[in-house]
C-alpha atoms as a PDB file:
ATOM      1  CA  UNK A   1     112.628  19.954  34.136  1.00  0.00           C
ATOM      2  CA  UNK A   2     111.376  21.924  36.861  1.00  0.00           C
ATOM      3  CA  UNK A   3     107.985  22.591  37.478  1.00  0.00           C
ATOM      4  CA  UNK A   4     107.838  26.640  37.960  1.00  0.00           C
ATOM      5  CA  UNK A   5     106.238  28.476  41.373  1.00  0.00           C
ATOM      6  CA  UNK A   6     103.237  30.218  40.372  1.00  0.00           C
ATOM      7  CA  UNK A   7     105.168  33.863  41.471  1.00  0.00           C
ATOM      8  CA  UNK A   8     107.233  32.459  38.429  1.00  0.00           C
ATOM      9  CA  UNK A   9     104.696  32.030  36.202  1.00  0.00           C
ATOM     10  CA  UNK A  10     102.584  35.235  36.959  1.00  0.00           C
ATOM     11  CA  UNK A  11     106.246  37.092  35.568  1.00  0.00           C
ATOM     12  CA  UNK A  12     106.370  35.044  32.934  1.00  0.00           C
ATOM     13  CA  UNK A  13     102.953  35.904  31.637  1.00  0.00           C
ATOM     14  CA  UNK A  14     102.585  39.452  29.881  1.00  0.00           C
ATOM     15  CA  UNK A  15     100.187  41.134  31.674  1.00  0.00           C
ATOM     16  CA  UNK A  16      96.521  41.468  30.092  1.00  0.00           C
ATOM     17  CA  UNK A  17      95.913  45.332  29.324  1.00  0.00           C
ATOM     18  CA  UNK A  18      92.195  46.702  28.883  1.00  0.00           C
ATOM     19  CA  UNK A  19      91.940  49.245  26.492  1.00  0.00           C
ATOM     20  CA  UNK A  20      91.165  52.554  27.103  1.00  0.00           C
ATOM     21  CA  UNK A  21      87.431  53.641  26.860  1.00  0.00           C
ATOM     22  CA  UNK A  22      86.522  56.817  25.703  1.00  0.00           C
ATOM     23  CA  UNK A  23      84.082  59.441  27.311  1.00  0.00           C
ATOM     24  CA  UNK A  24      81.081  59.857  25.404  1.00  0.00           C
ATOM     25  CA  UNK A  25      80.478  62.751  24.340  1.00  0.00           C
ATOM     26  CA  UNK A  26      79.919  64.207  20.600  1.00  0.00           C
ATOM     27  CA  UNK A  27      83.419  63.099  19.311  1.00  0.00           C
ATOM     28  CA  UNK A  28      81.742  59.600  19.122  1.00  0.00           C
ATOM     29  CA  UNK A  29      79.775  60.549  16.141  1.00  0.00           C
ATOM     30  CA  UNK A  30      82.192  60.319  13.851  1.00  0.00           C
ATOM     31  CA  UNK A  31      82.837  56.055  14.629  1.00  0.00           C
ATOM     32  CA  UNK A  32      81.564  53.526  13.245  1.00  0.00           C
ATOM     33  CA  UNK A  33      79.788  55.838  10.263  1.00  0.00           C
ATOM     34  CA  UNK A  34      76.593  54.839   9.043  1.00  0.00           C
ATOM     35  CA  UNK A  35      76.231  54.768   5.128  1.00  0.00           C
ATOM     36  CA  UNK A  36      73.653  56.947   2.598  1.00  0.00           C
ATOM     37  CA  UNK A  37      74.183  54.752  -0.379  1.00  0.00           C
ATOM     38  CA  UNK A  38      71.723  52.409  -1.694  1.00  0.00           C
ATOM     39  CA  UNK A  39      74.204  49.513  -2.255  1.00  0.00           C
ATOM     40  CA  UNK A  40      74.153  49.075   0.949  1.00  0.00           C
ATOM     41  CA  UNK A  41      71.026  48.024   1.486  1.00  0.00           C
ATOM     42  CA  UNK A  42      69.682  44.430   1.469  1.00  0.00           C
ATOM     43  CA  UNK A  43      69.412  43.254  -2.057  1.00  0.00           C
ATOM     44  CA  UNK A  44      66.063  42.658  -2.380  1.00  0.00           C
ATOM     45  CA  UNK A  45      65.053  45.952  -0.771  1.00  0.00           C
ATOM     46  CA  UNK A  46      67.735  48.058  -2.595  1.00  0.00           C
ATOM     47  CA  UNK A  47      66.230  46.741  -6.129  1.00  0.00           C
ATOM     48  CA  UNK A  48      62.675  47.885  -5.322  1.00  0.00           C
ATOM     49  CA  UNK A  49      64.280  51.549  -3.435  1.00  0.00           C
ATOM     50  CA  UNK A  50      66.075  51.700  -7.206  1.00  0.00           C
ATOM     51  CA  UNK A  51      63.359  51.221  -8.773  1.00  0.00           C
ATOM     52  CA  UNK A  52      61.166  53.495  -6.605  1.00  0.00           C
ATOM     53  CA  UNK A  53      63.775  56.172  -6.980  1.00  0.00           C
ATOM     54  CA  UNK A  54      63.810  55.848 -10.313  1.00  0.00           C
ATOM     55  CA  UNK A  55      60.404  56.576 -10.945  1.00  0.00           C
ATOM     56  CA  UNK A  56      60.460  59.830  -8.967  1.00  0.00           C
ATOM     57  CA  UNK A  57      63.199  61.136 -10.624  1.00  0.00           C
ATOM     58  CA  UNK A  58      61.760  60.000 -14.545  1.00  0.00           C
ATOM     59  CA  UNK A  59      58.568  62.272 -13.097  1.00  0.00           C
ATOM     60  CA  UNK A  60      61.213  65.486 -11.914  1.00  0.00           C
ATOM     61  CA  UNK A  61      61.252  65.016  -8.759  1.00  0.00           C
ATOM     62  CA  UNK A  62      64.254  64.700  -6.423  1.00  0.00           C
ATOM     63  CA  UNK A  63      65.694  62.898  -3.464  1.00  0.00           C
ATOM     64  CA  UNK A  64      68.284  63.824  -1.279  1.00  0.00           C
ATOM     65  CA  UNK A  65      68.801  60.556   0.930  1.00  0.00           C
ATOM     66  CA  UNK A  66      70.266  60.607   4.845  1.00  0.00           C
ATOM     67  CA  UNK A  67      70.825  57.052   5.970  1.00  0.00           C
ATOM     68  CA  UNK A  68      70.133  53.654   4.665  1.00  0.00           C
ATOM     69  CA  UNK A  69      72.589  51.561   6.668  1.00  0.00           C
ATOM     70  CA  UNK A  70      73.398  51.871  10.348  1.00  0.00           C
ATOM     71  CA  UNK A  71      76.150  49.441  12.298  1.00  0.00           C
ATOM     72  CA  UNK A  72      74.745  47.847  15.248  1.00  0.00           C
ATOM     73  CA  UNK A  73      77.147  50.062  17.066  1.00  0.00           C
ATOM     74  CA  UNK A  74      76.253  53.299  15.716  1.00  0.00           C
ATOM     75  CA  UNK A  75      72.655  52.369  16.773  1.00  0.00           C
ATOM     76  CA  UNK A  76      74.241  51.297  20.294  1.00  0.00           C
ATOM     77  CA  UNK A  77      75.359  54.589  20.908  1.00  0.00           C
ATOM     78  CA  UNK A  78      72.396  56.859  19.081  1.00  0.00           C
ATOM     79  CA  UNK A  79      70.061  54.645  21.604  1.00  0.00           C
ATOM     80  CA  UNK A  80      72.153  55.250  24.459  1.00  0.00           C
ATOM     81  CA  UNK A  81      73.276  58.838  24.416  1.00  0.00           C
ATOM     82  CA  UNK A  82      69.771  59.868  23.959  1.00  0.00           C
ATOM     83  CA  UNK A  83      68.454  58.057  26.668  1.00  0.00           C
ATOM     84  CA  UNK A  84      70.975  58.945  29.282  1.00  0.00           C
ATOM     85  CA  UNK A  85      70.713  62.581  27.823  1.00  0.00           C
ATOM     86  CA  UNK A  86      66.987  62.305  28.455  1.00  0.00           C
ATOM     87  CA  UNK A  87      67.795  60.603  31.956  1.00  0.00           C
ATOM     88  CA  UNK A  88      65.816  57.633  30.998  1.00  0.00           C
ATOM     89  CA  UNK A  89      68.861  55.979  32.339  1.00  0.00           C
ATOM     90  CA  UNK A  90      71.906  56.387  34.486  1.00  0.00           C
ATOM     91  CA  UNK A  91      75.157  56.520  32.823  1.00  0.00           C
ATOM     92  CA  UNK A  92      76.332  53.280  35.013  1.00  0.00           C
ATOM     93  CA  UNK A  93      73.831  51.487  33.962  1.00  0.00           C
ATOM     94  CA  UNK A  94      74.389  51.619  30.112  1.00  0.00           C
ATOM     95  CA  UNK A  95      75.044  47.484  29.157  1.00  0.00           C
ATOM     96  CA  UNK A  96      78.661  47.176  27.355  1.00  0.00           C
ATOM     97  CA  UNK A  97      78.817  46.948  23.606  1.00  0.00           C
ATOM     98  CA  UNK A  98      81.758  44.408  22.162  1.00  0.00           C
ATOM     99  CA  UNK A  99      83.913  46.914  20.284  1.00  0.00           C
ATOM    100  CA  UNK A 100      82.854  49.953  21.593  1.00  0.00           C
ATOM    101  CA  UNK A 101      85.171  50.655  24.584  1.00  0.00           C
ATOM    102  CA  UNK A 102      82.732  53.762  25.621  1.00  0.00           C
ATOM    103  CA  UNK A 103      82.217  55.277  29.016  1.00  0.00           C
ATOM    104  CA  UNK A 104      79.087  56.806  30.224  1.00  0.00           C
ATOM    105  CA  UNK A 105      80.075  57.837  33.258  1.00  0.00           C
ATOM    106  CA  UNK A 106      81.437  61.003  33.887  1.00  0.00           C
ATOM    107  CA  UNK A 107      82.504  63.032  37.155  1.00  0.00           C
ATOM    108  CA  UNK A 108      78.630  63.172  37.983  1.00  0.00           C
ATOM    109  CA  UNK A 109      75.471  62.069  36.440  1.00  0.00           C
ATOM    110  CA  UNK A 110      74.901  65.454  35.367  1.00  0.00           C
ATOM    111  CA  UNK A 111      78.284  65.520  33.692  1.00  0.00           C
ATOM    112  CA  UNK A 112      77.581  62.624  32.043  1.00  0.00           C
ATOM    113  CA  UNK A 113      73.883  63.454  30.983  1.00  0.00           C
ATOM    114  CA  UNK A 114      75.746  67.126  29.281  1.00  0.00           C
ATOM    115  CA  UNK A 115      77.976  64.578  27.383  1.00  0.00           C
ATOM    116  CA  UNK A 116      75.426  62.060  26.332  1.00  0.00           C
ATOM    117  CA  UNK A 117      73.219  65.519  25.053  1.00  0.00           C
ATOM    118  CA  UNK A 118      75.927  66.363  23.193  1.00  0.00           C
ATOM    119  CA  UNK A 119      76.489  63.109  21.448  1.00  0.00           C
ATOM    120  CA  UNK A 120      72.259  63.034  20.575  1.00  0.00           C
ATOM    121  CA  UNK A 121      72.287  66.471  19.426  1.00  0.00           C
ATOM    122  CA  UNK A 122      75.379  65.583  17.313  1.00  0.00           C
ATOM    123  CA  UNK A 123      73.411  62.536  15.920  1.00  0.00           C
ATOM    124  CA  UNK A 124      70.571  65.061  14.787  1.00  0.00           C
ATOM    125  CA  UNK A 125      68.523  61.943  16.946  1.00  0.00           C
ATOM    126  CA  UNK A 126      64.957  63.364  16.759  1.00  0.00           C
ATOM    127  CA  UNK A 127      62.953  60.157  17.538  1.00  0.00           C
ATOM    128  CA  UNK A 128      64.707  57.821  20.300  1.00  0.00           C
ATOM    129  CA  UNK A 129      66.713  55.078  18.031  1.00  0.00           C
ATOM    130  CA  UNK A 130      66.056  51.542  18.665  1.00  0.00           C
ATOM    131  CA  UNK A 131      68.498  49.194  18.826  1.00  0.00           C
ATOM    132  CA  UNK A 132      67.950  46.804  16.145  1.00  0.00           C
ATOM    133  CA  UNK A 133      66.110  48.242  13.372  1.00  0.00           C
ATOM    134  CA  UNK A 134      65.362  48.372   9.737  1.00  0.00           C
ATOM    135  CA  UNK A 135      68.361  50.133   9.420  1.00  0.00           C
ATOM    136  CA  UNK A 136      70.462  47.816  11.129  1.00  0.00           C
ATOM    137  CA  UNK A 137      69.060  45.312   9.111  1.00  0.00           C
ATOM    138  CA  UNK A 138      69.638  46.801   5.543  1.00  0.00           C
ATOM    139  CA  UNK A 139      65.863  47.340   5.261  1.00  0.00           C
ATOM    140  CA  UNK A 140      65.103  51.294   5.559  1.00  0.00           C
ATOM    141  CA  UNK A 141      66.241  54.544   3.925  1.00  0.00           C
ATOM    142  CA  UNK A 142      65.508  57.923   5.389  1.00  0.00           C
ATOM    143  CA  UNK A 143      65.075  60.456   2.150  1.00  0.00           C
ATOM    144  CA  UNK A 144      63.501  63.580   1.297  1.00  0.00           C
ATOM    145  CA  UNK A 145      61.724  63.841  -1.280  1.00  0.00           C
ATOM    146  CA  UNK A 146      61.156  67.604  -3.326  1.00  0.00           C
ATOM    147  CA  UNK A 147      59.945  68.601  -6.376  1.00  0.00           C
ATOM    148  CA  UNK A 148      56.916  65.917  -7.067  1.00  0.00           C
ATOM    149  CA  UNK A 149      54.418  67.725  -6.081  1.00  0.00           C
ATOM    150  CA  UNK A 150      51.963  68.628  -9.263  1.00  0.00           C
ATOM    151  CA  UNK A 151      53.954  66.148 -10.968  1.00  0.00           C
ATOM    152  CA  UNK A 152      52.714  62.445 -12.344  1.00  0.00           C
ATOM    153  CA  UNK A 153      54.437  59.343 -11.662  1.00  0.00           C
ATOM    154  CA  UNK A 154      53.992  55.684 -12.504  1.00  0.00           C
ATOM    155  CA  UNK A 155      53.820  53.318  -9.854  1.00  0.00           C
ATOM    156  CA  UNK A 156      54.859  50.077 -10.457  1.00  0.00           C
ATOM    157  CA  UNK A 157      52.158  48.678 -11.993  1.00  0.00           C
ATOM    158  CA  UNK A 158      53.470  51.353 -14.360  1.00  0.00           C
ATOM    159  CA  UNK A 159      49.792  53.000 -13.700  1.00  0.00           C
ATOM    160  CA  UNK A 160      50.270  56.868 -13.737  1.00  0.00           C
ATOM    161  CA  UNK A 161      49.672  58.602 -10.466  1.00  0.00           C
ATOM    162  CA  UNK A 162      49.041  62.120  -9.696  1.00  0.00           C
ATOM    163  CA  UNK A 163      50.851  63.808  -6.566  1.00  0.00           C
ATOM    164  CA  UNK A 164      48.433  66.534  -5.359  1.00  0.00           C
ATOM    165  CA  UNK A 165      50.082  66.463  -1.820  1.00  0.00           C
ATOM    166  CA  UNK A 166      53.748  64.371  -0.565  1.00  0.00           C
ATOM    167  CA  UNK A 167      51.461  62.173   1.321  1.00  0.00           C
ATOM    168  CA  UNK A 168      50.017  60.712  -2.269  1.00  0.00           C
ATOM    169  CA  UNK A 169      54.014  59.659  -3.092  1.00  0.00           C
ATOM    170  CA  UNK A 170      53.429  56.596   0.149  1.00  0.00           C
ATOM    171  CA  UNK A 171      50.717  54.739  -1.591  1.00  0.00           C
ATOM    172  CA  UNK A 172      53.160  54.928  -4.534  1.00  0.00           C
ATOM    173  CA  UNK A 173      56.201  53.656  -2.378  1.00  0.00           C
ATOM    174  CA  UNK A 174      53.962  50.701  -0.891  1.00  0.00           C
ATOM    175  CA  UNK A 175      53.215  49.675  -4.526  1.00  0.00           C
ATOM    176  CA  UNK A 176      57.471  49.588  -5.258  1.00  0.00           C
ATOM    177  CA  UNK A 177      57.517  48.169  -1.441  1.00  0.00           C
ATOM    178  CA  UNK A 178      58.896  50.933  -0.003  1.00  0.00           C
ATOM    179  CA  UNK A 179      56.550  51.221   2.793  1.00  0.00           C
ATOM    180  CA  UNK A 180      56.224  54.985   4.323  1.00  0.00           C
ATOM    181  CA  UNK A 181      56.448  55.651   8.518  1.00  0.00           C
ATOM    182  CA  UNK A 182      54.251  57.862   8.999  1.00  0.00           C
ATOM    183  CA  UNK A 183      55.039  59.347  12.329  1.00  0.00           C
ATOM    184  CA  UNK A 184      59.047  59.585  11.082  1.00  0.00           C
ATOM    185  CA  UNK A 185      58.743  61.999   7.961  1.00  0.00           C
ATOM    186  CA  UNK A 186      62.135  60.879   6.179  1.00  0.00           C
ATOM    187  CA  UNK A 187      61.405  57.062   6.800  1.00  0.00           C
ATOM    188  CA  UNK A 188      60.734  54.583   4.548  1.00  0.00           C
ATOM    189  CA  UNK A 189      61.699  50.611   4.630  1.00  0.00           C
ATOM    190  CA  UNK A 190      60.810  46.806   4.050  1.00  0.00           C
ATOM    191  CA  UNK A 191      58.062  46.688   6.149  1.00  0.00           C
ATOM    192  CA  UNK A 192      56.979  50.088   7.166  1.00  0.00           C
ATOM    193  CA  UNK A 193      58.376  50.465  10.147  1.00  0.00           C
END
């Protein structure tokens, strides 16, 4: 048998083909979808959020919840888009992601900074998104709550708590361990963070 040239076996071998990457811009929004159901949350946290939500609604109130779980690559591309939109950043320097075949950079930096805007203002990012976070790790839910103010609600020491203000509801949470973020109104998670 003959031992091939190595033009011969560069023909022989099917070329390797990168995929396409996408331009960011707002159409990326819609990959890689975060969830807002509690059963995807870490077990141990999602029995205590049950429970917790459980006792607001038993005292009227209501919650109308916005995340819980986000993919590591969701996060990826909140973190990024908002800060190349905020030019913390250039768009050529954003590190690859495994599995997301993105691309920053546009015709200029300014093109790409319009793009990355429009990908943060389609994520309704308010607060720049960390990378790994409670979400990420099944560990937070951002919720709004209505309707509990005036109303009394049992903590779970099954103690009965009154809610003058929305602020009384965290000390409530904590006792479920649900732990309020203060500085991020909808937040809530594991650890309080």
């Amino acid at each position: 048998m003959l031992n091939p040239t190595e033009a011969e076996r560069s023909q022989q071998a099917p070329p390797q083909s990168t995929p396409a990457k996408e331009k960011s811009g707002a159409s990326w929004v819609n990959k890689f979808p975060g969830s807002t159901s509690t059963d995807d949350l870490d077990p141990v946290f999602r029995d205590k959020v049950k429970k917790f939500l459980a006792a607001i609604a038993d005292a009227g109130g209501s919650v109308a919840i916005a995340a819980t779980y986000r993919p590591r690559e969701r996060a990826y591309l909140m973190h990024y888009s908002s800060k190349v939109s905020r030019g913390d950043i250039e768009a050529a320097k954003v590190p690859a992601m495994a599995g997301v075949d993105i691309e920053w950079v546009h015709a200029s930096e300014e093109a790409s900074k319009k793009a990355a805007s429009a990908m943060a203002k389609a994520f309704g990012i308010v607060y720049p998104p960390a990378l790994i976070s409670r979400h990420t790790e099944r560990c937070a839910i951002d919720m709004t709550v209505s309707g509990i103010v005036g109303k009394k609600i049992k903590n779970a020491s099954n103690e009965e708590v009154e809610i003058k203000k929305l602020s009384d509801l965290n000390a409530v949470g904590a006792s479920y361990g649900v732990n309020k973020l203060v500085s991020d109104p909808p937040h809530w998670s594991d650890d309080g963070h």
